[in-house]
N, C-alpha and C. Protein backbone atom coordinates (compact mmCIF):
# COMPACT_ATOMS: atom_id res chain seq x y z
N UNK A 1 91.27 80.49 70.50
CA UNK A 1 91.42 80.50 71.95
C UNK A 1 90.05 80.41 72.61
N UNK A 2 89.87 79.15 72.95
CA UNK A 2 88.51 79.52 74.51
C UNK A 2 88.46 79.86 75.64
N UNK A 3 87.88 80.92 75.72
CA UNK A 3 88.16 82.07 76.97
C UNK A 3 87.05 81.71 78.30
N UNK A 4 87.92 81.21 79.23
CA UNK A 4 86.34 80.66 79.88
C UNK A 4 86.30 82.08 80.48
N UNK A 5 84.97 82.26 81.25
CA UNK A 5 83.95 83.16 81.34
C UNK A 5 84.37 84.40 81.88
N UNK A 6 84.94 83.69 83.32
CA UNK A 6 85.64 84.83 83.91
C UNK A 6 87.52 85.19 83.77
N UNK A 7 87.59 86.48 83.73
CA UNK A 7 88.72 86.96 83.58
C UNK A 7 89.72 87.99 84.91
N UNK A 8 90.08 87.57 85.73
CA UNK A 8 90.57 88.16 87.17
C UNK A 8 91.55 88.64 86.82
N UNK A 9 91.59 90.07 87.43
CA UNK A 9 93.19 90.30 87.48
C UNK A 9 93.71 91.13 88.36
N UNK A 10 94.30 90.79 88.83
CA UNK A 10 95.03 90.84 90.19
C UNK A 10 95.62 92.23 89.71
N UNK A 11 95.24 93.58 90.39
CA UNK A 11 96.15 94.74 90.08
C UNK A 11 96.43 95.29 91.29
N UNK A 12 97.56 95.20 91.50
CA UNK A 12 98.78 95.79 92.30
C UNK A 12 98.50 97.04 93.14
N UNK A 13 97.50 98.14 92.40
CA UNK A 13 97.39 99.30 93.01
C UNK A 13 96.33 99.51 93.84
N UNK A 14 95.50 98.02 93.62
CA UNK A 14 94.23 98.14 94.80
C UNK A 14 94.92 98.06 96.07
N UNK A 15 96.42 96.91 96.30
CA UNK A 15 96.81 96.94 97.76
C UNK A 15 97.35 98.81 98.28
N UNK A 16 96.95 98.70 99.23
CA UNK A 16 97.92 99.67 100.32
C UNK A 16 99.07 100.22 100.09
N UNK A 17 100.32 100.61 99.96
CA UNK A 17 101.53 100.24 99.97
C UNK A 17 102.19 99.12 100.69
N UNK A 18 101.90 99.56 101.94
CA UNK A 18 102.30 98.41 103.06
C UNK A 18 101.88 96.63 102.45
N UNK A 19 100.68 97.01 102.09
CA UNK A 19 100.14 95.64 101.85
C UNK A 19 100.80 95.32 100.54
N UNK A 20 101.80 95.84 99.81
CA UNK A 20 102.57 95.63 98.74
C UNK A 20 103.33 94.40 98.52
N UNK A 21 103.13 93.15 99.45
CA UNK A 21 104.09 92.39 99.17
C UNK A 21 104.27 91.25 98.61
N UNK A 22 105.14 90.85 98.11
CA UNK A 22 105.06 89.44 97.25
C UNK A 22 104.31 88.42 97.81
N UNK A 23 104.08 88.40 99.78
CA UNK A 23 103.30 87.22 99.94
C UNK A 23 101.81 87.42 100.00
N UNK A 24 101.50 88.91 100.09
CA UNK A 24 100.46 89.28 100.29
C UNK A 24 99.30 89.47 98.20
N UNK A 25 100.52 89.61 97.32
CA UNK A 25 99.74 89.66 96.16
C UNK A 25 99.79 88.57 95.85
N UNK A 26 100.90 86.61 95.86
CA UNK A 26 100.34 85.73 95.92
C UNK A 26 99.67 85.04 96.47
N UNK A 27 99.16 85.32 97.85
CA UNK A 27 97.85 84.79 98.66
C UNK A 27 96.98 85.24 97.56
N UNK A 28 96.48 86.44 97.18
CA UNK A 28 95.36 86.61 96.93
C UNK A 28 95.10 86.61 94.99
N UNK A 29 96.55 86.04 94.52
CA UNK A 29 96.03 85.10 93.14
C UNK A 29 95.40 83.85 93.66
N UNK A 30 96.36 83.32 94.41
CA UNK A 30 95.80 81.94 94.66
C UNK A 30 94.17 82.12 95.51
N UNK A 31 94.05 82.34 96.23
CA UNK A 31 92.65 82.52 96.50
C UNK A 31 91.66 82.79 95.41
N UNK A 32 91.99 83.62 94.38
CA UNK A 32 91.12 83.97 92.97
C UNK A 32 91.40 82.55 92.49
N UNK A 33 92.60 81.95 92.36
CA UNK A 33 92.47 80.15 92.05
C UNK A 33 91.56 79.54 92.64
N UNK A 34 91.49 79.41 94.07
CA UNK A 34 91.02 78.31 94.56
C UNK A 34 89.67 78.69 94.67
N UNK A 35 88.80 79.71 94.20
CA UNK A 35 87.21 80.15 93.89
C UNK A 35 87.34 79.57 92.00
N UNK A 36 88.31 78.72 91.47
CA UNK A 36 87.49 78.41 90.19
C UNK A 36 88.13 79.41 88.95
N UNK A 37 88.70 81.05 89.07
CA UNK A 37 89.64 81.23 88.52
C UNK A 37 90.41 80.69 87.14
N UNK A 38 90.47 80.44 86.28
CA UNK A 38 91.18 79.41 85.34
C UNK A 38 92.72 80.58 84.61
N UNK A 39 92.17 81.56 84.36
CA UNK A 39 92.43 82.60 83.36
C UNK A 39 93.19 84.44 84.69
N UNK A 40 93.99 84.66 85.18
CA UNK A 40 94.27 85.70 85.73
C UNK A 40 95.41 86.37 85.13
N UNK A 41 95.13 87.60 85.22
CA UNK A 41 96.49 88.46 85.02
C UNK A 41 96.73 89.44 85.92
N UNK A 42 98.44 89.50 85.51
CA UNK A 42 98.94 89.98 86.88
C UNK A 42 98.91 91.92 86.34
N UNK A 43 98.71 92.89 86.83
CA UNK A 43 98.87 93.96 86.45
C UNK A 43 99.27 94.90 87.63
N UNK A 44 100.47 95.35 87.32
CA UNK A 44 101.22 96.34 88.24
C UNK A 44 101.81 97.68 87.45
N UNK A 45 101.10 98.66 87.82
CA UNK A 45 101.30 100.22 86.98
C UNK A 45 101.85 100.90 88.04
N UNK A 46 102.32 100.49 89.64
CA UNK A 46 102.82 101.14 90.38
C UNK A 46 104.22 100.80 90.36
N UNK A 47 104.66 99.68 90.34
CA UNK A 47 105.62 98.71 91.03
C UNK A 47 107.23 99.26 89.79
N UNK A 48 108.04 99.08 90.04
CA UNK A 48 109.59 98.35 89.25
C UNK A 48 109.77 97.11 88.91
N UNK A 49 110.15 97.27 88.49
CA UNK A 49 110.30 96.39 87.26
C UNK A 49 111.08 95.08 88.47
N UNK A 50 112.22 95.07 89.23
CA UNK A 50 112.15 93.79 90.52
C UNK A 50 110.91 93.65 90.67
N UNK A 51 110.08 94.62 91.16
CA UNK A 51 108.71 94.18 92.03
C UNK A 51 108.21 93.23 91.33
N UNK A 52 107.68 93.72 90.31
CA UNK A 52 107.08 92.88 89.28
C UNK A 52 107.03 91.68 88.99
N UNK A 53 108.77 91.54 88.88
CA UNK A 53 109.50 89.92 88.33
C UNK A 53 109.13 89.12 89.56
N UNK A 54 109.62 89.67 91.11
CA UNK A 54 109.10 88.94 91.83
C UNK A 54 107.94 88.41 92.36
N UNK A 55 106.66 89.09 92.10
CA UNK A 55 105.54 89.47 92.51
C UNK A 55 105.23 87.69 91.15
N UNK A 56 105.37 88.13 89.86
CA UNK A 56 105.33 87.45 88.71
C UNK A 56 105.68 86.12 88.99
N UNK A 57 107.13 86.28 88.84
CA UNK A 57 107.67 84.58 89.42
C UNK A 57 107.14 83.09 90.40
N UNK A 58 106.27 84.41 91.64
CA UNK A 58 105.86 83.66 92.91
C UNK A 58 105.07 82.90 92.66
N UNK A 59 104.13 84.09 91.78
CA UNK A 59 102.52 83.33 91.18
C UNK A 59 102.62 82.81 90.14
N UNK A 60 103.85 82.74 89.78
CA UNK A 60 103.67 81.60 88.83
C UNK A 60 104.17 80.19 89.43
N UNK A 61 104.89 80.38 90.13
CA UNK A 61 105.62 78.70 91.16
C UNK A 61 104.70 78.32 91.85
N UNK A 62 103.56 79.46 92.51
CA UNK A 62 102.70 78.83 93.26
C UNK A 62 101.46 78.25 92.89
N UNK A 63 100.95 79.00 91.43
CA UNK A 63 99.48 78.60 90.89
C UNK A 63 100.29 77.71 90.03
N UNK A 64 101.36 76.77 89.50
CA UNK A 64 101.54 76.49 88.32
C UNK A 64 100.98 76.37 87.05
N UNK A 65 100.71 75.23 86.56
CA UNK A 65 99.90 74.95 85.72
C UNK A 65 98.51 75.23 85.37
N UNK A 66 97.88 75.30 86.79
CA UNK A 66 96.72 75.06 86.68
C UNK A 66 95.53 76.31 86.35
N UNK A 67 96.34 77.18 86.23
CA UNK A 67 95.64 78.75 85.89
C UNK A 67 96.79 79.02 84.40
N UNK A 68 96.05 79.70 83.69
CA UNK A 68 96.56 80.15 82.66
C UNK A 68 97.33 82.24 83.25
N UNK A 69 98.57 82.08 82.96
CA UNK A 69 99.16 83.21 83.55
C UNK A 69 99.07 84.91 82.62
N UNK A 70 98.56 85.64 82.83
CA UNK A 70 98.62 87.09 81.71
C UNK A 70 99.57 87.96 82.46
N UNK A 71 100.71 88.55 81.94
CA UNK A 71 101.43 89.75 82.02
C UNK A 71 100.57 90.82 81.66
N UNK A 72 100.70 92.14 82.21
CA UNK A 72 99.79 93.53 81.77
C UNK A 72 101.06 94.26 80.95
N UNK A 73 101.62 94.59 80.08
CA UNK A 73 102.04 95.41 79.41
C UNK A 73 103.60 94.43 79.29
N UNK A 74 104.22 94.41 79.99
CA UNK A 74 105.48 93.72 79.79
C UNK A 74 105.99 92.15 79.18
N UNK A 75 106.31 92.94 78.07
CA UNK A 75 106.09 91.27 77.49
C UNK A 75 107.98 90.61 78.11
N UNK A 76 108.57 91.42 78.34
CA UNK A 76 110.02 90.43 78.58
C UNK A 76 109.37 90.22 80.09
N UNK A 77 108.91 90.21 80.85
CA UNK A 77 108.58 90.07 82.14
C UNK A 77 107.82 88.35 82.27
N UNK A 78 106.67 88.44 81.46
CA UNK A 78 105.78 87.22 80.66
C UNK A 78 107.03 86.42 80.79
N UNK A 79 107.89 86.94 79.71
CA UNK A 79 108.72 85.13 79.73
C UNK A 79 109.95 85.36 80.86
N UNK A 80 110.31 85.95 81.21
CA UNK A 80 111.19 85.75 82.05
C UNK A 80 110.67 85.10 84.00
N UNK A 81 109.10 85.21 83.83
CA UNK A 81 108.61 84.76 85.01
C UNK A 81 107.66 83.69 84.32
N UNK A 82 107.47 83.37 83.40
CA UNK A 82 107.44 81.66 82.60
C UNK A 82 106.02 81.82 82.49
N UNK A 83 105.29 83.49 82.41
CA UNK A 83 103.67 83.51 82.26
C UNK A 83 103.80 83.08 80.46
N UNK A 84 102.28 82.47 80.26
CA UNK A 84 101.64 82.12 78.97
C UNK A 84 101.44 83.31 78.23
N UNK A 85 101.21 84.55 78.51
CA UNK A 85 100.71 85.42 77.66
C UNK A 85 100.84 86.99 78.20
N UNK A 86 101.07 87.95 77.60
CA UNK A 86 101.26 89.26 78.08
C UNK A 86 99.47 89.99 77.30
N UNK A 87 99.16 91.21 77.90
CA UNK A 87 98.34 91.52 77.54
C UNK A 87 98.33 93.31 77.79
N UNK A 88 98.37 93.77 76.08
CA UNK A 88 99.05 95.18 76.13
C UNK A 88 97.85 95.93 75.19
N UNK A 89 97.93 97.76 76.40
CA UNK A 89 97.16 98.56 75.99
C UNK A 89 97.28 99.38 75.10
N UNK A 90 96.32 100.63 74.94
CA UNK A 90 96.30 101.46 73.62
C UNK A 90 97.59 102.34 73.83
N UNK A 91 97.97 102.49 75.22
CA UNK A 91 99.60 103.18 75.38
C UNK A 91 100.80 102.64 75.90
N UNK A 92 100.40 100.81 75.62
CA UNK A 92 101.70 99.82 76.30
C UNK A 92 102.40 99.55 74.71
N UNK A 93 103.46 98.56 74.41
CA UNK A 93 103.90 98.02 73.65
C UNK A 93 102.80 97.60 72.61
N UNK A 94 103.17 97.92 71.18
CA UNK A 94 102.14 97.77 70.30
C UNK A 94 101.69 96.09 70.27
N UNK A 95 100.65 95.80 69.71
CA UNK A 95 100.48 94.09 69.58
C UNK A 95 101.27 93.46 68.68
N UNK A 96 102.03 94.30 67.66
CA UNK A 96 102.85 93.68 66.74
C UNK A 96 104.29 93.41 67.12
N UNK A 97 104.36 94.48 68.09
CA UNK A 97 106.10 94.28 68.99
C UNK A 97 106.28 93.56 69.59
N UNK A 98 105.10 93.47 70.57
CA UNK A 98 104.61 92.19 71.94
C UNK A 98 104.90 90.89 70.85
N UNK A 99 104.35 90.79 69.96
CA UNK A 99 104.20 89.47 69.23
C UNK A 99 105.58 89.30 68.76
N UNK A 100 106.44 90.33 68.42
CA UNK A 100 108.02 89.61 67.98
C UNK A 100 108.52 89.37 69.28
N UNK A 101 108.72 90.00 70.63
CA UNK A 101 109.37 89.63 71.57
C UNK A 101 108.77 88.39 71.84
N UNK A 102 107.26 87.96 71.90
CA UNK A 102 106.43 86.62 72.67
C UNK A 102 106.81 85.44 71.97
N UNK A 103 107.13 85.81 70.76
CA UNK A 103 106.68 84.45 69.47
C UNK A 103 106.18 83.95 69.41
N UNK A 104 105.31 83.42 68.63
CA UNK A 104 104.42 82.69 68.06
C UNK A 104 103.44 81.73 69.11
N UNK A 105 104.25 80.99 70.21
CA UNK A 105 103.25 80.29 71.24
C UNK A 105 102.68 80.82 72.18
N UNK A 106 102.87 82.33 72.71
CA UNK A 106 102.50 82.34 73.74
C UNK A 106 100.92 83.34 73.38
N UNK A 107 100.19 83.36 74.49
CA UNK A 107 98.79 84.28 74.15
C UNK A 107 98.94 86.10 74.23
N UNK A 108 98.37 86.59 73.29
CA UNK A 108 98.47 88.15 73.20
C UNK A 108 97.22 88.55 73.14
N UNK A 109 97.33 89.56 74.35
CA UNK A 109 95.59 90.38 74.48
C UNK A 109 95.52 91.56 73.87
N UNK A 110 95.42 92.21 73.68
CA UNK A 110 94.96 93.68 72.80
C UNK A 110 93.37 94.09 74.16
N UNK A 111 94.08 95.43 74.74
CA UNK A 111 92.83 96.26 74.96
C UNK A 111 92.18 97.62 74.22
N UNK A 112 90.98 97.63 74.14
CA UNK A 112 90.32 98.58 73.13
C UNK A 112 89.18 99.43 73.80
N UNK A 113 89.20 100.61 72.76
CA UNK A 113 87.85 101.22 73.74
C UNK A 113 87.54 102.21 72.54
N UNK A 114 87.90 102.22 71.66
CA UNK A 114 86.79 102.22 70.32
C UNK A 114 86.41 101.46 69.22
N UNK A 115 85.19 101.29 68.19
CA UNK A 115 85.62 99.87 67.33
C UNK A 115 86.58 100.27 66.30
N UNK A 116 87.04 101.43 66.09
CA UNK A 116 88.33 101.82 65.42
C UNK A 116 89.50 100.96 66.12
N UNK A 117 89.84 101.15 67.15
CA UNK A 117 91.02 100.37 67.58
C UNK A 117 90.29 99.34 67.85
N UNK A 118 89.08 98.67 67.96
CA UNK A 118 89.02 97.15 67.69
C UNK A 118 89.59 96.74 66.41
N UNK A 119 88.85 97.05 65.38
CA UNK A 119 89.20 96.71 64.15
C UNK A 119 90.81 96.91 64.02
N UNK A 120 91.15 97.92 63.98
CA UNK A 120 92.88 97.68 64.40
C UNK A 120 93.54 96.33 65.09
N UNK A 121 92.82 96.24 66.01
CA UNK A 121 93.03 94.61 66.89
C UNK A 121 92.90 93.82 66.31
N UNK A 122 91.53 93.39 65.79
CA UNK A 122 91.24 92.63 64.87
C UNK A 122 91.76 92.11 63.82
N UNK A 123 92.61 93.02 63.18
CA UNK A 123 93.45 92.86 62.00
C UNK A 123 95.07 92.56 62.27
N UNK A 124 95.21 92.63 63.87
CA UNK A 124 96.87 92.44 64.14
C UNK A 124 96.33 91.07 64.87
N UNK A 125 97.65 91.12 65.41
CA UNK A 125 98.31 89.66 65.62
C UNK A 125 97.35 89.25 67.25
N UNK A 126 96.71 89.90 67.87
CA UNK A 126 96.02 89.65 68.87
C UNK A 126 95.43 88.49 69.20
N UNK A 127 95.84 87.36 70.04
CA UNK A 127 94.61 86.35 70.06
C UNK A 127 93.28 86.76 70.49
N UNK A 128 92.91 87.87 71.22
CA UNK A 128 91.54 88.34 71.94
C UNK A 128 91.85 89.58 72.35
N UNK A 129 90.42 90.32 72.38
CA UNK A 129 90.80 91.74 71.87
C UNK A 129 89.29 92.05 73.46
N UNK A 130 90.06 93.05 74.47
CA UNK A 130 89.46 93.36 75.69
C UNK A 130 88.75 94.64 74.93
N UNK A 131 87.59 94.87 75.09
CA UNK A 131 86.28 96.54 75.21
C UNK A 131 85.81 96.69 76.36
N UNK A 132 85.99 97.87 75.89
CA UNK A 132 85.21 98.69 77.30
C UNK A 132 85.85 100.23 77.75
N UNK A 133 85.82 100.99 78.47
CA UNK A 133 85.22 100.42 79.52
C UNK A 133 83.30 100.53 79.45
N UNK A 134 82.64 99.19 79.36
CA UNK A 134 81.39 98.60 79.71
C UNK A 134 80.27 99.62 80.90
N UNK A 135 80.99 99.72 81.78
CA UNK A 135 80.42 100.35 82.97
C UNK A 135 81.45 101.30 83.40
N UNK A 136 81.04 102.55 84.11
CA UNK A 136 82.13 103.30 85.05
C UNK A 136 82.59 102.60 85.44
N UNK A 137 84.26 102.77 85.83
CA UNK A 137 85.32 102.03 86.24
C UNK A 137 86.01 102.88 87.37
N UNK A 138 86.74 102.36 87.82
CA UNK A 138 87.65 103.03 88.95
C UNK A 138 89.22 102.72 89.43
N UNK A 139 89.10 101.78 87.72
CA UNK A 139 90.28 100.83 88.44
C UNK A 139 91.66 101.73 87.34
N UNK A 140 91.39 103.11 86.20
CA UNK A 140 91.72 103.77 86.19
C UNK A 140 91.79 105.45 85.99
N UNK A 141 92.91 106.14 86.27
CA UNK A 141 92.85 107.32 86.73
C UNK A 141 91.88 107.98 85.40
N UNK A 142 92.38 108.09 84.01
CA UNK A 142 91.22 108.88 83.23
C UNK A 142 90.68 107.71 82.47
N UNK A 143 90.09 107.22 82.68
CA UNK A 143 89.14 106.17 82.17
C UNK A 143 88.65 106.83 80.84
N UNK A 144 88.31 105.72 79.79
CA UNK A 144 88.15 106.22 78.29
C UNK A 144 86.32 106.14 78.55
N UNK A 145 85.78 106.77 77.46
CA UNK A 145 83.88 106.86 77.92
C UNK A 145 83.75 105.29 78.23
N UNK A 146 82.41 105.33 78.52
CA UNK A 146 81.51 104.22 78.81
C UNK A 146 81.10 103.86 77.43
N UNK A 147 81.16 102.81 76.89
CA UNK A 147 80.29 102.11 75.82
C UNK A 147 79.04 101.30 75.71
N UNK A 148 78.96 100.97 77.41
CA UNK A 148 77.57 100.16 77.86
C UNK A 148 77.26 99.38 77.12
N UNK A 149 76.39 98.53 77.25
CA UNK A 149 75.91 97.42 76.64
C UNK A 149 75.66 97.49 74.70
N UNK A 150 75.37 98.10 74.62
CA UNK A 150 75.00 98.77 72.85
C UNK A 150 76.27 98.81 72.17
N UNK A 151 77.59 99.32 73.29
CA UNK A 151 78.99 98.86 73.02
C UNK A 151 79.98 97.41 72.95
N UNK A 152 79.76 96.95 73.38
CA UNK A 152 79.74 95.44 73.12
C UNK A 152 79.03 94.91 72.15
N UNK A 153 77.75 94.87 71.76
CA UNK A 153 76.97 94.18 70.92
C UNK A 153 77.76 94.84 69.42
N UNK A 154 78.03 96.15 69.16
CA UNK A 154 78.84 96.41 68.47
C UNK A 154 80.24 95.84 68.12
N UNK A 155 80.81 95.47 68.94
CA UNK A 155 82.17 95.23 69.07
C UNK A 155 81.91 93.48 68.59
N UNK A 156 80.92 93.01 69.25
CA UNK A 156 80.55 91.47 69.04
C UNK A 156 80.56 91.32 67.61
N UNK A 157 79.92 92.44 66.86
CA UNK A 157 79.75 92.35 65.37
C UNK A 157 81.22 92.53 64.04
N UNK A 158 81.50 93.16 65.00
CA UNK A 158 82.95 93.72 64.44
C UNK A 158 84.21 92.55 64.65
N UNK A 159 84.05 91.67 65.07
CA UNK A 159 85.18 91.10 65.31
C UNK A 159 84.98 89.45 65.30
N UNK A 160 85.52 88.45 64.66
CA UNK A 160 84.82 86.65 65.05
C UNK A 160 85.90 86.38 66.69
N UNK A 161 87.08 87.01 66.70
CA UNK A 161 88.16 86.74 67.90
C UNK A 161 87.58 86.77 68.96
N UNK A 162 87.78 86.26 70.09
CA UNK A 162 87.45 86.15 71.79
C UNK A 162 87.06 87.60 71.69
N UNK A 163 86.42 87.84 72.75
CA UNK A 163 85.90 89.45 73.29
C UNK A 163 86.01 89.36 74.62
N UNK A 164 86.44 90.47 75.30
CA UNK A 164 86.48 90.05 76.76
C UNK A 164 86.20 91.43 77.01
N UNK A 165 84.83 91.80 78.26
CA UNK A 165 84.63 92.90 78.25
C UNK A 165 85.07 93.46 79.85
N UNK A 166 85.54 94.80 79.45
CA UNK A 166 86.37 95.09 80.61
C UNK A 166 85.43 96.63 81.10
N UNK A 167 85.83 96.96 82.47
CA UNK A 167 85.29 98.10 82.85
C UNK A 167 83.48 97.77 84.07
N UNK A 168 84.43 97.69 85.18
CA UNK A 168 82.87 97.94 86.46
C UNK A 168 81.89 96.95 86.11
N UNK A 169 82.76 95.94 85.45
CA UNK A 169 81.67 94.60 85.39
C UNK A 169 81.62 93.96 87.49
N UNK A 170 80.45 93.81 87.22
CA UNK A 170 80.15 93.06 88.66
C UNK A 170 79.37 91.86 88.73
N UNK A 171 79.38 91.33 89.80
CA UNK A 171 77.95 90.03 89.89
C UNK A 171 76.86 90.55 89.14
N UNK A 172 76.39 91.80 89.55
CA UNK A 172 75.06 92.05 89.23
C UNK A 172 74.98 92.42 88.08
N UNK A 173 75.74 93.17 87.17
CA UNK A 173 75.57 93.16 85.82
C UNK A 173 76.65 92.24 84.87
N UNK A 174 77.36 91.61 84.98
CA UNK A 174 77.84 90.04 84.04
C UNK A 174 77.31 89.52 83.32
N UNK A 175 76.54 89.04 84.05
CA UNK A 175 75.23 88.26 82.85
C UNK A 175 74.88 88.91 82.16
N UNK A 176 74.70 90.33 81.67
CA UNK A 176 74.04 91.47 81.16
C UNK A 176 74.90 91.10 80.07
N UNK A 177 76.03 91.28 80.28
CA UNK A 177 77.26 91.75 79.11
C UNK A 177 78.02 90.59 78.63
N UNK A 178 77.57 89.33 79.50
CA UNK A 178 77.70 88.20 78.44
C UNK A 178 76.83 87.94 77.48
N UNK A 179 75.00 88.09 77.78
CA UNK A 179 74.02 87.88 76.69
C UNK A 179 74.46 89.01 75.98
N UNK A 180 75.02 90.19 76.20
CA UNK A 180 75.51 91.06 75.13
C UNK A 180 76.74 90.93 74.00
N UNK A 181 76.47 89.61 74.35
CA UNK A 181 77.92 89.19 73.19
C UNK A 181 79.53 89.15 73.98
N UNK A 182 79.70 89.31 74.82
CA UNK A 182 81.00 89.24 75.46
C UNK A 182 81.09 87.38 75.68
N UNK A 183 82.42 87.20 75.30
CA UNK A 183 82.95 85.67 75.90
C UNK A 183 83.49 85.52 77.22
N UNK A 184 83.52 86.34 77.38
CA UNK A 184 84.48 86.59 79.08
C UNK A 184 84.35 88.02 79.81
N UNK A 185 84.23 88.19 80.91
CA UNK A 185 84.17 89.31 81.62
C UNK A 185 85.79 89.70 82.79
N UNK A 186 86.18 90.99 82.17
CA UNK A 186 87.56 91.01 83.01
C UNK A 186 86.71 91.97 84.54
N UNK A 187 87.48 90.97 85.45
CA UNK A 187 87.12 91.68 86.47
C UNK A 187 88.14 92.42 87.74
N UNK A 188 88.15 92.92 88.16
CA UNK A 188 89.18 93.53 89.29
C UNK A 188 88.60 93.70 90.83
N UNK A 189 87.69 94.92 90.75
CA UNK A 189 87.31 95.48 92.21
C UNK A 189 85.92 94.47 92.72
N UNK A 190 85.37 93.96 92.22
CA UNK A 190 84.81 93.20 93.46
C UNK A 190 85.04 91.77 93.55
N UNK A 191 86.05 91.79 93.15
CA UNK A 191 87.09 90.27 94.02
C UNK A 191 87.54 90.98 95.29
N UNK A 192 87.88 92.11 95.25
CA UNK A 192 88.60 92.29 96.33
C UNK A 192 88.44 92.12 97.59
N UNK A 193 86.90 91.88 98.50
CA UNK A 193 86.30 91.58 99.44
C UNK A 193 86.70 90.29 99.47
N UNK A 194 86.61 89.53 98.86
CA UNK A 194 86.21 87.78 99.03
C UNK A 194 86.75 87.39 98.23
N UNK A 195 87.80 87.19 97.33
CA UNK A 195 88.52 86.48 95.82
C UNK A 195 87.80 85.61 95.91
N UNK A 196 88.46 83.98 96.93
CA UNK A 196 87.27 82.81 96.69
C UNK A 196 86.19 82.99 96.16
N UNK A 197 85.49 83.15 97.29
CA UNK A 197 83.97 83.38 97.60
C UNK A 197 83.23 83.73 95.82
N UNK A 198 83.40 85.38 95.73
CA UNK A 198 83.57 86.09 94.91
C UNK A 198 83.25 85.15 93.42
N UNK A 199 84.51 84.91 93.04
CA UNK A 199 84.88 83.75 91.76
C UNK A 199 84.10 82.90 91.85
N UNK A 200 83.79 82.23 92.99
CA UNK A 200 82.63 80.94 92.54
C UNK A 200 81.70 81.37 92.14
N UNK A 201 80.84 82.66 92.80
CA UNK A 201 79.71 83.22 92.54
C UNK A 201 79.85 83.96 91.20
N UNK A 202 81.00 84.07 90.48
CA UNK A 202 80.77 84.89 88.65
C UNK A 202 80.72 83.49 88.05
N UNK A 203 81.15 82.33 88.62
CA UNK A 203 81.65 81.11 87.51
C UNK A 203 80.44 80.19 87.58
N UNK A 204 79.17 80.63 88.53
CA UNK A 204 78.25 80.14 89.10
C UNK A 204 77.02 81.16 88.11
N UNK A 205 77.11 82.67 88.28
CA UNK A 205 76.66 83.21 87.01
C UNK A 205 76.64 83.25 86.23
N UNK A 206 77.63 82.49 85.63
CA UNK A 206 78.10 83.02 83.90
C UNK A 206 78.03 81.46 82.86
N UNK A 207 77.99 80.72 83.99
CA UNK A 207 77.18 78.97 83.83
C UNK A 207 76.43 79.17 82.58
């Protein structure tokens, strides 16, 4: 799998409540599209399981083809809203379950945050295996330690699969943690000002 650089993902719990809505979370995939975007996933830890499908479905009719689609934990969701790939954590659906419900074509992420459960990753069915969290994060409630840069270069060693490093990556440190061996950087909170804008300027860094 070639992972281009940047990795967006649209999570559900940065909106408001109010701002909860299907037209309001596909405006702002597509805007992470139209800054350059290739690669997004959709992640909702607040929502039901309707929300979801619909939220899922929209952005997928509206970005079609042209972005590659990630589910966050739900792999019947992935195919029932026609996304390419689900992408499940150390307390979602295991990578080996995800992989009998997905079958064989579609893409499977594995997230990690020790090289124990890398290597675990590594050895299952995962096409690319997310570390971190890289930097303090905020995007959840008990966040696992920081591994910082020395954590990645580790993880780089441990594994030949995609790496995608997750956790308070920003403009200003990206580049850091790509020369640190990362293939891709997952990002969340500072799209949120500017998606466009934003995305050109990581896909413009990471060049």
């Amino acid at each position: 799998m070639n992972l281009p650089k940047l990795y967006a993902i649209v999570d559900v719990s940065c909106f408001a409540a109010p701002l909860r809505t299907t037209a309001a979370i596909v405006d702002y995939a597509k805007d992470i599209a139209a800054g350059g975007a290739t690669l997004i996933q959709y992640r909702n830890k607040v929502g039901n399981t309707r929300e979801m499908l619909s939220h899922a479905r929209e952005i997928r009719r509206s970005l079609g083809d042209n972005v590659t689609l990630i589910m966050n934990d739900r792999a019947d969701i992935c195919i029932a809203a026609g996304f390419q790939g689900v992408h499940v954590g150390q307390e979602d659906l295991s990578p080996e379950s995800a992989r009998t419900v997905l079958g064989p074509d579609r893409i499977l992420g594995a997230s990690t945050h020790t090289l124990e459960q890398l290597q675990d990753a590594d050895a299952g069915p995962a096409d690319y295996i997310a570390f971190g969290p890289i930097f303090a994060t905020s995007s959840k409630r008990n966040p696992d330690p920081v591994v910082g840069l020395a954590g990645i270069r580790a993880a780089r060693t441990a594994t030949k699969k995609p790496l995608i490093a997750i956790g308070g990556i920003t403009r200003a440190n990206a580049r850091s943690v790509i020369d640190a061996g990362a293939d891709s950087v997952a990002v969340i909170a500072d799209l949120l000002s500017s998606p466009t804008k934003v995305a050109e300027e990581f896909l413009r860094l990471l060049v």
